[in-house]
PDB file of N, CA and C in Angstrom:
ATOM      1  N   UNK A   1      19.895  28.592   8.601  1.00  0.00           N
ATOM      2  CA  UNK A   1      19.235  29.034   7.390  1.00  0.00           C
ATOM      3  C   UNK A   1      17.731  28.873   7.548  1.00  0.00           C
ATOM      4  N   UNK A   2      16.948  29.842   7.257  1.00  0.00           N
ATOM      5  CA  UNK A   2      15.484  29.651   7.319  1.00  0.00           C
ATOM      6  C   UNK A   2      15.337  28.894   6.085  1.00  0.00           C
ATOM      7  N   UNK A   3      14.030  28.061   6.438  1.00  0.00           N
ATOM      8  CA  UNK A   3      13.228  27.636   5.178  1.00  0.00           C
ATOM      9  C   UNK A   3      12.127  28.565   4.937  1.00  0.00           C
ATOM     10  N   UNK A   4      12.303  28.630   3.516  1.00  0.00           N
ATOM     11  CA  UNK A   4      11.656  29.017   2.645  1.00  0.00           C
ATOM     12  C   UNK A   4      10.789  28.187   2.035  1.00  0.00           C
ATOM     13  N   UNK A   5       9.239  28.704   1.560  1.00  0.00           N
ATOM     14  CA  UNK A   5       8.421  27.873   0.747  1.00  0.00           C
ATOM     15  C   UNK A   5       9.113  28.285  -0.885  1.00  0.00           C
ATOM     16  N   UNK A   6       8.848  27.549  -1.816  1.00  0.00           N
ATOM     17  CA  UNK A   6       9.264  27.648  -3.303  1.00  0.00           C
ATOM     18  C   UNK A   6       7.990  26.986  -4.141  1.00  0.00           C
ATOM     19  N   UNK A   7       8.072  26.757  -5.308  1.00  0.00           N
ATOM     20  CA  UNK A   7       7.694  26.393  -6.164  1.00  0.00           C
ATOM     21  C   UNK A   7       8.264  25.181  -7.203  1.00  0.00           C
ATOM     22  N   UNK A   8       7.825  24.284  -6.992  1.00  0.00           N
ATOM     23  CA  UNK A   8       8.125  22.768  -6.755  1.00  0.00           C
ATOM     24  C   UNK A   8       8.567  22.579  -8.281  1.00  0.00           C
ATOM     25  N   UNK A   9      10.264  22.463  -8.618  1.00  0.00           N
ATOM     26  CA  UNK A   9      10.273  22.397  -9.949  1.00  0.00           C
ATOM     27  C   UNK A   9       9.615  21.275 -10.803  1.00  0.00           C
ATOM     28  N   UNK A  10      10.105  21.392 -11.761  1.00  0.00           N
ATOM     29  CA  UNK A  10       8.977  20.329 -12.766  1.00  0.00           C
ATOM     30  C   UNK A  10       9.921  18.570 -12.468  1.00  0.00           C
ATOM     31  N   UNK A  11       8.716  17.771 -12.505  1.00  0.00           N
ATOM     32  CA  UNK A  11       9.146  16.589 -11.904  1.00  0.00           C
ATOM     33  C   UNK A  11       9.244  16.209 -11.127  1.00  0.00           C
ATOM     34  N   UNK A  12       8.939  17.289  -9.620  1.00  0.00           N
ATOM     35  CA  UNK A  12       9.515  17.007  -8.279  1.00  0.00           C
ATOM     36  C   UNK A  12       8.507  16.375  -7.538  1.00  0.00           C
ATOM     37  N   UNK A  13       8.906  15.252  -6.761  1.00  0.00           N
ATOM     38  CA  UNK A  13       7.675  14.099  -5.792  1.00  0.00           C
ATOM     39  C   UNK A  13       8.724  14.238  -4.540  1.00  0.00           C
ATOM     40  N   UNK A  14       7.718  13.766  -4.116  1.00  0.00           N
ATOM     41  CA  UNK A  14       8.126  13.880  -2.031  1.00  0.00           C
ATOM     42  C   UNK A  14       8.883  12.059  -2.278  1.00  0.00           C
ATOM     43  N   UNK A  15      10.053  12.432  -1.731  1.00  0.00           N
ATOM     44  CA  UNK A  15      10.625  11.115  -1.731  1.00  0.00           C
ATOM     45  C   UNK A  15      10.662  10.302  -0.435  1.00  0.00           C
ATOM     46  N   UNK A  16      10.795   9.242  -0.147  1.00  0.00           N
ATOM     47  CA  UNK A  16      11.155   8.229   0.678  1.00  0.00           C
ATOM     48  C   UNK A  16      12.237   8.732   1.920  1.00  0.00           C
ATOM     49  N   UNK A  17      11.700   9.306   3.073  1.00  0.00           N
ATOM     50  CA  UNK A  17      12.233   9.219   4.204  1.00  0.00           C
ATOM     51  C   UNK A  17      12.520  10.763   4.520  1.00  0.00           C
ATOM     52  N   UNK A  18      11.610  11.980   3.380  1.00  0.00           N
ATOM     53  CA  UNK A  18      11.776  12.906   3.561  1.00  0.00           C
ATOM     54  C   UNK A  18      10.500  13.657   4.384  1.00  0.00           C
ATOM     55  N   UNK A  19      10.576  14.740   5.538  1.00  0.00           N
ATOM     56  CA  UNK A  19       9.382  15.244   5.765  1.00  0.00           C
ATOM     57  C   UNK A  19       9.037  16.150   5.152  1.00  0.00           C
ATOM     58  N   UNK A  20       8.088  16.114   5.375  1.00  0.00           N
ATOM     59  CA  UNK A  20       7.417  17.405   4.073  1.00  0.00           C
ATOM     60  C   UNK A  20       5.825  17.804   5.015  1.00  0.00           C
ATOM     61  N   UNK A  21       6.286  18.769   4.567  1.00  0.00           N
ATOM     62  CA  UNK A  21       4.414  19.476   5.156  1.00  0.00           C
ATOM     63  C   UNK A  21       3.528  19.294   4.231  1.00  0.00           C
ATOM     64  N   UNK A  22       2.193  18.690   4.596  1.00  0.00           N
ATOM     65  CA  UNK A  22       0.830  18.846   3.960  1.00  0.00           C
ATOM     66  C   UNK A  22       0.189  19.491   4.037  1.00  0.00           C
ATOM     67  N   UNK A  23      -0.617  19.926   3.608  1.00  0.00           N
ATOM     68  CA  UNK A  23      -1.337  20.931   3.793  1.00  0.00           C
ATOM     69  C   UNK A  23      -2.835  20.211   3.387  1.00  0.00           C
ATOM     70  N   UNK A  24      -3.845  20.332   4.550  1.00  0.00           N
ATOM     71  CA  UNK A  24      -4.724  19.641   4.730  1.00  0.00           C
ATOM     72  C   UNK A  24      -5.701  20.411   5.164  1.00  0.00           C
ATOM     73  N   UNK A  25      -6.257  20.667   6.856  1.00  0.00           N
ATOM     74  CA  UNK A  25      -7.256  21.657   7.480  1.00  0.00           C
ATOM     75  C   UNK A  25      -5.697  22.614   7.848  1.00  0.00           C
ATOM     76  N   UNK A  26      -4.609  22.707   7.935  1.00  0.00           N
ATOM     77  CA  UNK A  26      -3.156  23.383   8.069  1.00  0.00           C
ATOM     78  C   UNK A  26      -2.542  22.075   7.985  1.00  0.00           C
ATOM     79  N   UNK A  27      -0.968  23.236   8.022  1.00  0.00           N
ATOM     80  CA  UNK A  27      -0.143  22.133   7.047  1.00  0.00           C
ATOM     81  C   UNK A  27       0.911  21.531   8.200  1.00  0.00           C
ATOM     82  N   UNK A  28       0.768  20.182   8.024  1.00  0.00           N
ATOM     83  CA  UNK A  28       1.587  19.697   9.239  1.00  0.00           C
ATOM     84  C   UNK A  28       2.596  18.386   8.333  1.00  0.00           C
ATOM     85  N   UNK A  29       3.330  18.144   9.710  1.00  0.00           N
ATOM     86  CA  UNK A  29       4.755  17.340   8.797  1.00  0.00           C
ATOM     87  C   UNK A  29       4.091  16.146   9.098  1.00  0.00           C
ATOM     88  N   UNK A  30       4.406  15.184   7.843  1.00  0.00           N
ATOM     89  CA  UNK A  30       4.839  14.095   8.265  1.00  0.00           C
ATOM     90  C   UNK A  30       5.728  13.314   7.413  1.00  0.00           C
ATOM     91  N   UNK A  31       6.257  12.080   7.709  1.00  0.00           N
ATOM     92  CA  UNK A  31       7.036  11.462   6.888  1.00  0.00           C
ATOM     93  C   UNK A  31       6.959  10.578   5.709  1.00  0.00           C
ATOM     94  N   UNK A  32       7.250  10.648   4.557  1.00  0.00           N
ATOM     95  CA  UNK A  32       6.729   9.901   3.432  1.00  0.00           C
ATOM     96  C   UNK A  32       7.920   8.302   3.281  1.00  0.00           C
ATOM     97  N   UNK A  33       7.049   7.580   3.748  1.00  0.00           N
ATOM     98  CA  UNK A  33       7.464   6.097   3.586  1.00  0.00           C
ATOM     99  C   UNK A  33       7.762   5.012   1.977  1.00  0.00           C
ATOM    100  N   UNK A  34       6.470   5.511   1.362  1.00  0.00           N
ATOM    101  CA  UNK A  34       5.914   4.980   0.061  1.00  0.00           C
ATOM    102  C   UNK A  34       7.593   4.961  -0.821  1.00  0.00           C
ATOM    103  N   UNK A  35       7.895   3.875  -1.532  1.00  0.00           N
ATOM    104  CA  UNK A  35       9.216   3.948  -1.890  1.00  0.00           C
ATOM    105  C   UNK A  35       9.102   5.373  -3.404  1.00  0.00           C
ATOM    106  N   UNK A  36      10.264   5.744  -3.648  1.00  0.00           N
ATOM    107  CA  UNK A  36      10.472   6.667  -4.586  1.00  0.00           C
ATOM    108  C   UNK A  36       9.853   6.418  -6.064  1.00  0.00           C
ATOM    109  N   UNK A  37       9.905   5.061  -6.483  1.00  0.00           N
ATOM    110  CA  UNK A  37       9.255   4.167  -7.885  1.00  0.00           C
ATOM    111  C   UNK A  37       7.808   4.737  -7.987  1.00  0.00           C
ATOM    112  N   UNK A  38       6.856   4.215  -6.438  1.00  0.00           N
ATOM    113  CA  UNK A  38       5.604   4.928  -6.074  1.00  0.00           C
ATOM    114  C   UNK A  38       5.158   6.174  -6.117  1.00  0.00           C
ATOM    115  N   UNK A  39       6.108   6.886  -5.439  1.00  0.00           N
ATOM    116  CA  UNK A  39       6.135   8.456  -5.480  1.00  0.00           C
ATOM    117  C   UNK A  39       6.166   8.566  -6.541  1.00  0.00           C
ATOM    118  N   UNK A  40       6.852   8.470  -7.664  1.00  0.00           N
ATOM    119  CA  UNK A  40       6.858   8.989  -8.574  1.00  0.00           C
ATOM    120  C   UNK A  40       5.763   9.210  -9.787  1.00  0.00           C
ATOM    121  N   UNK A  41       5.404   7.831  -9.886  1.00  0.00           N
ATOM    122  CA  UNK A  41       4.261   8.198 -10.697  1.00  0.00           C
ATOM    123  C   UNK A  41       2.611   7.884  -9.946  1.00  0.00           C
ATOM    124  N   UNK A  42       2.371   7.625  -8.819  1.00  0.00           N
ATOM    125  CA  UNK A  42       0.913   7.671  -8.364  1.00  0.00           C
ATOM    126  C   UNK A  42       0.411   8.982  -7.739  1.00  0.00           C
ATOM    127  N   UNK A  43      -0.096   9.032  -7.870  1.00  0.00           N
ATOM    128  CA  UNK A  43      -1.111  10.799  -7.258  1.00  0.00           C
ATOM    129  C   UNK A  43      -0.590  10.768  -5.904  1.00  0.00           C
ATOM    130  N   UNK A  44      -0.698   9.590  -5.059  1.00  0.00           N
ATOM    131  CA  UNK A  44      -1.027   9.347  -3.532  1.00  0.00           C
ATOM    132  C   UNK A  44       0.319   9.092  -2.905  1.00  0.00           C
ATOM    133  N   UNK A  45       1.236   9.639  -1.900  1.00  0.00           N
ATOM    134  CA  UNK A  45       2.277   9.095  -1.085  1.00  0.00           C
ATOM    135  C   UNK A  45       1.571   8.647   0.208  1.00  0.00           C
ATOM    136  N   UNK A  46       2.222   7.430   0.210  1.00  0.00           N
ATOM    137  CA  UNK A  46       2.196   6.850   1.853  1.00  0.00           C
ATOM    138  C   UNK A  46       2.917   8.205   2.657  1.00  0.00           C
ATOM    139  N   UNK A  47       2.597   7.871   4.273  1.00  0.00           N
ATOM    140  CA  UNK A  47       2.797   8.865   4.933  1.00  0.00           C
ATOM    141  C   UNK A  47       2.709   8.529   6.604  1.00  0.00           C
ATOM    142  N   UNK A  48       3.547   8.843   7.337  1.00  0.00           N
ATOM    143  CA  UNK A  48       3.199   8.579   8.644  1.00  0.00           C
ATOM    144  C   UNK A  48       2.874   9.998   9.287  1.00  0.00           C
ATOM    145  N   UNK A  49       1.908  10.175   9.968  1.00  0.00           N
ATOM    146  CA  UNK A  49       2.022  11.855  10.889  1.00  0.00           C
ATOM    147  C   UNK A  49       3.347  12.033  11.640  1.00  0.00           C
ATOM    148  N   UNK A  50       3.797  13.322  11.955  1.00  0.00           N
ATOM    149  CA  UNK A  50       4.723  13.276  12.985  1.00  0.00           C
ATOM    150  C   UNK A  50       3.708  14.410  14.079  1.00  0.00           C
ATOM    151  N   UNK A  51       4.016  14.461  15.547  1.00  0.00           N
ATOM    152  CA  UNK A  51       3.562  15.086  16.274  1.00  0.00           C
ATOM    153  C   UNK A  51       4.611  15.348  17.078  1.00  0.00           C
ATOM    154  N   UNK A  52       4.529  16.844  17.930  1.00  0.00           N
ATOM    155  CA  UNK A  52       5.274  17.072  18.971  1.00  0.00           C
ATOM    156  C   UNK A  52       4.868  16.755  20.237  1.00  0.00           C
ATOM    157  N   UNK A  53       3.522  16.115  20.208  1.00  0.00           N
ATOM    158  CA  UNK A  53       3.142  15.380  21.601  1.00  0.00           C
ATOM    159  C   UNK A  53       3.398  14.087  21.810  1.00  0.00           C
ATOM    160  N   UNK A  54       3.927  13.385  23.181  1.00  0.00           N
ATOM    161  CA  UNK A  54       4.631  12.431  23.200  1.00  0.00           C
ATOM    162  C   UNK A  54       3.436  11.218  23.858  1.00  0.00           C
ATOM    163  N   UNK A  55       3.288  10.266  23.549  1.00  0.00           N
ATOM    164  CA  UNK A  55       2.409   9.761  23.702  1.00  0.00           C
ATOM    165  C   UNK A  55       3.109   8.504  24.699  1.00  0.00           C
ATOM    166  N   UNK A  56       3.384   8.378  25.934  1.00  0.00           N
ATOM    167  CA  UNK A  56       3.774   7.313  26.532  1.00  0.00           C
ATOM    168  C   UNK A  56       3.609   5.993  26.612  1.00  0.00           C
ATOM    169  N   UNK A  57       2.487   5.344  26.330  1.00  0.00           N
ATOM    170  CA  UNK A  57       1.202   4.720  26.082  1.00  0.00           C
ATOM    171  C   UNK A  57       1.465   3.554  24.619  1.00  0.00           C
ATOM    172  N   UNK A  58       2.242   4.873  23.480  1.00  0.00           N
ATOM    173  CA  UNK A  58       2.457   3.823  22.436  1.00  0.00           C
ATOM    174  C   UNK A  58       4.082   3.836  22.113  1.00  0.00           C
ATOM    175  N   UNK A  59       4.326   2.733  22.084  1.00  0.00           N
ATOM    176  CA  UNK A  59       5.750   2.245  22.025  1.00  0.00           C
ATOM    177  C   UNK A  59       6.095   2.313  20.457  1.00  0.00           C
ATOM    178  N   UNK A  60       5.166   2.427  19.457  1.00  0.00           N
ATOM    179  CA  UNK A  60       5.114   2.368  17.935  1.00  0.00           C
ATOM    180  C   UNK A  60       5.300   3.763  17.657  1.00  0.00           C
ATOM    181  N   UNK A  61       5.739   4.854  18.209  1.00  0.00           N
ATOM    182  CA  UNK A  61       6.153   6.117  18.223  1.00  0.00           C
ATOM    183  C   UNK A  61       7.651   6.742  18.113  1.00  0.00           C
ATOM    184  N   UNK A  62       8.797   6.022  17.050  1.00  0.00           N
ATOM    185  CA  UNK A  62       9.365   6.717  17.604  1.00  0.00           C
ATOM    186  C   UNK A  62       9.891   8.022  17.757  1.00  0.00           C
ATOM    187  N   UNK A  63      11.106   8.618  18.169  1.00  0.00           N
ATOM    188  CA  UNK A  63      11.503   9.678  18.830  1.00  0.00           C
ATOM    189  C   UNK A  63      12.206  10.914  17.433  1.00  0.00           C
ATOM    190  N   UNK A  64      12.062  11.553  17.242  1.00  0.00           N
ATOM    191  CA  UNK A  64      13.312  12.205  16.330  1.00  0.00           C
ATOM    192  C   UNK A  64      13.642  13.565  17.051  1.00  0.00           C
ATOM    193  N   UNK A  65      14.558  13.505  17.356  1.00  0.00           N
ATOM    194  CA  UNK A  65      15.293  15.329  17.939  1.00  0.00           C
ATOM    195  C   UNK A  65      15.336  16.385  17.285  1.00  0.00           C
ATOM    196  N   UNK A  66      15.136  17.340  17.781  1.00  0.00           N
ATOM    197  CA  UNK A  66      14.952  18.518  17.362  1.00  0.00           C
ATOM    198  C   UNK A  66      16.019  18.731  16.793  1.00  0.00           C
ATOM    199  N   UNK A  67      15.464  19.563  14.840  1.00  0.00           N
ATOM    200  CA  UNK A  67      16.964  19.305  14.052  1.00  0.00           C
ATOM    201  C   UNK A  67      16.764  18.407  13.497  1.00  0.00           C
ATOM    202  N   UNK A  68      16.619  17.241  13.767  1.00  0.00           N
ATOM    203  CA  UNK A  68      16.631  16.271  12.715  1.00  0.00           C
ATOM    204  C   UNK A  68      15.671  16.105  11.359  1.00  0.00           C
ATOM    205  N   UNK A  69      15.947  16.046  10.329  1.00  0.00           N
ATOM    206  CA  UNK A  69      15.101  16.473   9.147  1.00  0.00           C
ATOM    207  C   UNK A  69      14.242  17.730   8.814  1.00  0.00           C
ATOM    208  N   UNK A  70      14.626  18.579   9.710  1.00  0.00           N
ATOM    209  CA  UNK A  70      14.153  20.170   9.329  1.00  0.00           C
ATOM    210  C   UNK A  70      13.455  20.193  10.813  1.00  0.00           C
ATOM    211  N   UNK A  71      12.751  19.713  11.703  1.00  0.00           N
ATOM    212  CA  UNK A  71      11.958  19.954  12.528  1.00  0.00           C
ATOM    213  C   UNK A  71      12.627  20.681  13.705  1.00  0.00           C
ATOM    214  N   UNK A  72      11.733  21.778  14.224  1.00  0.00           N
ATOM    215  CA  UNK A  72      12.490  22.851  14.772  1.00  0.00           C
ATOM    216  C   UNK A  72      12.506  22.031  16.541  1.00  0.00           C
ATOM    217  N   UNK A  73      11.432  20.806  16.658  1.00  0.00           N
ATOM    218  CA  UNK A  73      11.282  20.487  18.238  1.00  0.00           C
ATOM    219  C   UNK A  73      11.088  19.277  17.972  1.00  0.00           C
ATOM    220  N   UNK A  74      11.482  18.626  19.320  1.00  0.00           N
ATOM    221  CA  UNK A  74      11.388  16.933  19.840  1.00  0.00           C
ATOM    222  C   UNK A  74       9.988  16.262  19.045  1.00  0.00           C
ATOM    223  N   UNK A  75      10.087  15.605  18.100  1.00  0.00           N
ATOM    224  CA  UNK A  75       8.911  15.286  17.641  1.00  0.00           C
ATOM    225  C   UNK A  75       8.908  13.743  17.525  1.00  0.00           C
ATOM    226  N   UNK A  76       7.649  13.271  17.473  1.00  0.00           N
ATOM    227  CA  UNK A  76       7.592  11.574  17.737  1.00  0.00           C
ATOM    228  C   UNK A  76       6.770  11.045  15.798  1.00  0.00           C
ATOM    229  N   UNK A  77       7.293  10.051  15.688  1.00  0.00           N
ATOM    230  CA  UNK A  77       6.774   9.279  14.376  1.00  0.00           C
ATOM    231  C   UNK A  77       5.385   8.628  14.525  1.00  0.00           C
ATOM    232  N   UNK A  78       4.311   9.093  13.952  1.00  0.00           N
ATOM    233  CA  UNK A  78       2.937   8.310  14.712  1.00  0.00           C
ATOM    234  C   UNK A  78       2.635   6.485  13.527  1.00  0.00           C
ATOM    235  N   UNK A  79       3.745   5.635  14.338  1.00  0.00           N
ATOM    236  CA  UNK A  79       3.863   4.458  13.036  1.00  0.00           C
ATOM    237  C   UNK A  79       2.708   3.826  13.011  1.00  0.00           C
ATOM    238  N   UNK A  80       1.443   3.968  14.241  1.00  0.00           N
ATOM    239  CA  UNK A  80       0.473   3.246  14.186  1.00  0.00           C
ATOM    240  C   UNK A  80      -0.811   3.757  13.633  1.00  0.00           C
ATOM    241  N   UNK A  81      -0.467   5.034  12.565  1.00  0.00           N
ATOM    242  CA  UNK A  81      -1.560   5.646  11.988  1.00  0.00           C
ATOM    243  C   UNK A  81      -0.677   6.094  10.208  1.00  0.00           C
ATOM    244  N   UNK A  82      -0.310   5.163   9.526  1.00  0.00           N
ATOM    245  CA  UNK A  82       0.231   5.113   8.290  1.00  0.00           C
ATOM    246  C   UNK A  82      -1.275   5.488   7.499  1.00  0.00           C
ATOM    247  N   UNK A  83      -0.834   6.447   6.114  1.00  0.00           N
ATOM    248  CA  UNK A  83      -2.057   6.343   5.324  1.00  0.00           C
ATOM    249  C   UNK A  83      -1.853   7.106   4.192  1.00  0.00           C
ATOM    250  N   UNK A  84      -2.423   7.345   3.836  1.00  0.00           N
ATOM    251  CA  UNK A  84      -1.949   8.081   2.288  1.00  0.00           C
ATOM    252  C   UNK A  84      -2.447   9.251   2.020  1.00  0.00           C
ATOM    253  N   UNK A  85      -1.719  10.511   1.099  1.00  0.00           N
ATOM    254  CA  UNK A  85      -2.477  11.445   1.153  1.00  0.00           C
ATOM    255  C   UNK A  85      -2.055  12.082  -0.310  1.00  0.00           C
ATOM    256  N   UNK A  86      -2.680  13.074  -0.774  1.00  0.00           N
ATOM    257  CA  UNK A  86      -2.541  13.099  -2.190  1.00  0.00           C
ATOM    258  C   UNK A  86      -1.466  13.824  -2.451  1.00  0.00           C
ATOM    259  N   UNK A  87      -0.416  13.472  -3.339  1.00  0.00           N
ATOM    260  CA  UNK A  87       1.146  13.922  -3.476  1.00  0.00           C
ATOM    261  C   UNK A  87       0.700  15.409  -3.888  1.00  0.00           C
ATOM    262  N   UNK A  88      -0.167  16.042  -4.361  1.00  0.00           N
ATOM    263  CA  UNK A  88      -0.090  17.363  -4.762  1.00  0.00           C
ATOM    264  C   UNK A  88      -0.310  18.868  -3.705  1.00  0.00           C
ATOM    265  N   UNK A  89      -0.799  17.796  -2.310  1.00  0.00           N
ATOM    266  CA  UNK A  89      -0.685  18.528  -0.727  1.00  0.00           C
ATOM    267  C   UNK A  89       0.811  18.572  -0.543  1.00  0.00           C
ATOM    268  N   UNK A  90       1.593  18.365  -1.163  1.00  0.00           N
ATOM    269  CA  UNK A  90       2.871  18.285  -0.347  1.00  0.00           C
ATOM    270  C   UNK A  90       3.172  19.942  -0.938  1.00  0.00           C
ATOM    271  N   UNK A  91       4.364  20.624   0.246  1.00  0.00           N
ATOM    272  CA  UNK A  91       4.254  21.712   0.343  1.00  0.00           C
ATOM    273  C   UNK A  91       6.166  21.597   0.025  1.00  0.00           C
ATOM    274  N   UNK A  92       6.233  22.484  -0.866  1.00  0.00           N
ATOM    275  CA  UNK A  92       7.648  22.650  -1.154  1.00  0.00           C
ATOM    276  C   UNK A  92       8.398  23.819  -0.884  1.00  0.00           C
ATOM    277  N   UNK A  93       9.955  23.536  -0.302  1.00  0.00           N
ATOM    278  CA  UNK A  93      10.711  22.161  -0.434  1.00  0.00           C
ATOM    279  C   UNK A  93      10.186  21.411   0.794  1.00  0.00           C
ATOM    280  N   UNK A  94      10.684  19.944   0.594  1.00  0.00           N
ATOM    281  CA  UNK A  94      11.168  19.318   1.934  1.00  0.00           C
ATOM    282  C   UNK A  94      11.552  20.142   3.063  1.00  0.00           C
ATOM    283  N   UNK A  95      11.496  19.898   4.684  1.00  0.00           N
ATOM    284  CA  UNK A  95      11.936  20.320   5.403  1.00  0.00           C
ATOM    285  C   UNK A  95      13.101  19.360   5.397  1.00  0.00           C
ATOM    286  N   UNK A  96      13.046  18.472   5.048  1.00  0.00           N
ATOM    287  CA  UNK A  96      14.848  17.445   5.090  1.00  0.00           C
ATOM    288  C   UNK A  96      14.226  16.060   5.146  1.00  0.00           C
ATOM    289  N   UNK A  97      15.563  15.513   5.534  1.00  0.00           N
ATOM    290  CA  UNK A  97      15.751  14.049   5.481  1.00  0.00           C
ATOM    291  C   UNK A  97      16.190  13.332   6.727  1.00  0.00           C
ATOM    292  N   UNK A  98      14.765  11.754   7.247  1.00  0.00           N
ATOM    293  CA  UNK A  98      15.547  11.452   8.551  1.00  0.00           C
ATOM    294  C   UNK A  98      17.172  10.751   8.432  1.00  0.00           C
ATOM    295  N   UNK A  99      17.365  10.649   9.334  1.00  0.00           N
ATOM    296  CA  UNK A  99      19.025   9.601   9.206  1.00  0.00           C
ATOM    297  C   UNK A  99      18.809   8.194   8.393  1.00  0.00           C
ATOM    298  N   UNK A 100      19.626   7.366   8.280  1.00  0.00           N
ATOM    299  CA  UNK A 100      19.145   6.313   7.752  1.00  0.00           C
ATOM    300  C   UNK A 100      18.861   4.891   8.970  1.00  0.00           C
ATOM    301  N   UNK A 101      19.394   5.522  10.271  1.00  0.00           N
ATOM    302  CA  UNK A 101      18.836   4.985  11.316  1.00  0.00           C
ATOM    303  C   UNK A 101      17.806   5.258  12.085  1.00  0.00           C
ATOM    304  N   UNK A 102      17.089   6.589  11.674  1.00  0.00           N
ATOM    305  CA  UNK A 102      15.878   7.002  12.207  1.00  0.00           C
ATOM    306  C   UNK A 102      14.982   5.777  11.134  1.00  0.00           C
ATOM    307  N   UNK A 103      15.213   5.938  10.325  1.00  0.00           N
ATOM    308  CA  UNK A 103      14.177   5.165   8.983  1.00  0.00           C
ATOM    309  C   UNK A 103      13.860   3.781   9.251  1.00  0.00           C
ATOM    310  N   UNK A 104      15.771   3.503   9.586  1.00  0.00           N
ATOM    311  CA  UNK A 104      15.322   2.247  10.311  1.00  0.00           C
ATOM    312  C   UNK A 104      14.430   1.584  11.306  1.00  0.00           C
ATOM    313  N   UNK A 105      14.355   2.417  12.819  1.00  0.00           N
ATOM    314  CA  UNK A 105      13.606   2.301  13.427  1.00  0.00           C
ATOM    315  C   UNK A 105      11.955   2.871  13.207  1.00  0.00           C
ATOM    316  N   UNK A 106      11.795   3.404  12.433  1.00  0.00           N
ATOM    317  CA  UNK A 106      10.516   3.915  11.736  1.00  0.00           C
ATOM    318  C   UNK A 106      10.216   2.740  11.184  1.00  0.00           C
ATOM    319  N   UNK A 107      10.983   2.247  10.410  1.00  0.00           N
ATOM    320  CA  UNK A 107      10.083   0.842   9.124  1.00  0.00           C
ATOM    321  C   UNK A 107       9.829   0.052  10.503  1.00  0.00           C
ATOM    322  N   UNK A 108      10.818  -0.499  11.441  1.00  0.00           N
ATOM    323  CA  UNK A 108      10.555  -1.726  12.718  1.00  0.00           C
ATOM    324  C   UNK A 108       9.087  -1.137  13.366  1.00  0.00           C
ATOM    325  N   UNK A 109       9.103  -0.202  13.485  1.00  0.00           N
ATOM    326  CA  UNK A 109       7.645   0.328  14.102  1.00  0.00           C
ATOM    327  C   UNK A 109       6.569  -0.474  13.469  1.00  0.00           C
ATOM    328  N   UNK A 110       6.672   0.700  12.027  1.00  0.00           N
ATOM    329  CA  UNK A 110       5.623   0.077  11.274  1.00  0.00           C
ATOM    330  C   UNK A 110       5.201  -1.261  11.267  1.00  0.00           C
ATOM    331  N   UNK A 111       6.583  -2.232  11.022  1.00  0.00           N
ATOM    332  CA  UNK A 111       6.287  -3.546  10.463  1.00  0.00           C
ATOM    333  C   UNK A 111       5.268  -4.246  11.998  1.00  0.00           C
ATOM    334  N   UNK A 112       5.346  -3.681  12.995  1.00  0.00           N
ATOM    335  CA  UNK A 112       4.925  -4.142  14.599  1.00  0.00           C
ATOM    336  C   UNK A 112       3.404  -3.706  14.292  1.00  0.00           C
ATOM    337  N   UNK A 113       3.554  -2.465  14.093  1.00  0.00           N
ATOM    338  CA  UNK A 113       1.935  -1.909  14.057  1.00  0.00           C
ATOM    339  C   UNK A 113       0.931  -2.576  13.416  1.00  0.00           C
ATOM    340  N   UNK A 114       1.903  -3.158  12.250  1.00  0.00           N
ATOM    341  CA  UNK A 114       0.981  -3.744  10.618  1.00  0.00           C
ATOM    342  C   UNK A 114       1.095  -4.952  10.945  1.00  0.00           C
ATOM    343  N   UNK A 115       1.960  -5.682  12.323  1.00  0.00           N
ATOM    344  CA  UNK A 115       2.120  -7.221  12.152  1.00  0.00           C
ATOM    345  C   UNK A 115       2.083  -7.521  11.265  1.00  0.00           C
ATOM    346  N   UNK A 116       3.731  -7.600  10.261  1.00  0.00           N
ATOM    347  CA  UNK A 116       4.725  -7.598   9.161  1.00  0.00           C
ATOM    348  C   UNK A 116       5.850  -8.366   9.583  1.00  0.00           C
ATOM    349  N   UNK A 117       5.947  -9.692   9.092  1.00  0.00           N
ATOM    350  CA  UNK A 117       7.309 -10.030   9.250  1.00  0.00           C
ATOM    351  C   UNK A 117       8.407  -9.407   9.288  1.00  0.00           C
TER     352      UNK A 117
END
C-alpha cells in the first residue's frame, strides 16, 4: 500500500515510538520518543533523527530494517543526537510504528548517550 500524505484529524499528536516525517529545510523521518502525556499537550516532541547512512564509529545507532515502521531502506536510529522539534512539523500520517523491541534498544542507546541509569 502506498502512503499517502492526509490531513491530520482534529486532536492528532505524533505519538511515542512512531516515525513521522518533519518537515524542516525537507522532510525527513525521525522517531518521536517524548511519552504520549507530553505529546499531547506541549507544542514540542522529543525526537531522535533516523538516517540511511550507517555510521560504524557510533555504537549509539541502532539498526531498523527496511519495512520496519514505514521506512522503505536499512535505516539507523541517531540516539546520540536526541532534541526536540515543534509538533506542528510533523507531516501526516505516521509512516508506522517501531516493534516494541526496536524501542527497547532505542531507549538503552539513549540512556548510554545521556549517561542515564
Amino acid at each position: 500500500m502506498a502512503w499517502k500524505r492526509g490531513n491530520p484529524p482534529r486532536g492528532w499528536f505524533p505519538k511515542r515510538g512512531e516515525v513521522c516525517l518533519f518537515g524542516l529545510d525537507k522532510e525527513r523521518p525521525s522517531l518521536v520518543v517524548s511519552s504520549d502525556a507530553l505529546n499531547r499537550h506541549s507544542l514540542d516532541v522529543c525526537v531522535t533523527p533516523i538516517s540511511t547512512v550507517e555510521h560504524q564509529a557510533f555504537s549509539l545507532r541502532p539498526k531498523l530494517r527496511a519495512g520496519e515502521a514505514g521506512l522503505e531502506r536499512e535505516s539507523w536510529v541517531k540516539c546520540d543526537q536526541v532534541t526536540t522539534i515543534q509538533k506542528l512539523r510533523a507531516v501526516y500520517p505516521p509512516l508506522g510504528a517501531v516493534s516494541k523491541a526496536s524501542l527497547d534498544r532505542i531507549e538503552t542507546a539513549i540512556k548510554q548517550a545521556l549517561e542515564l541509569p
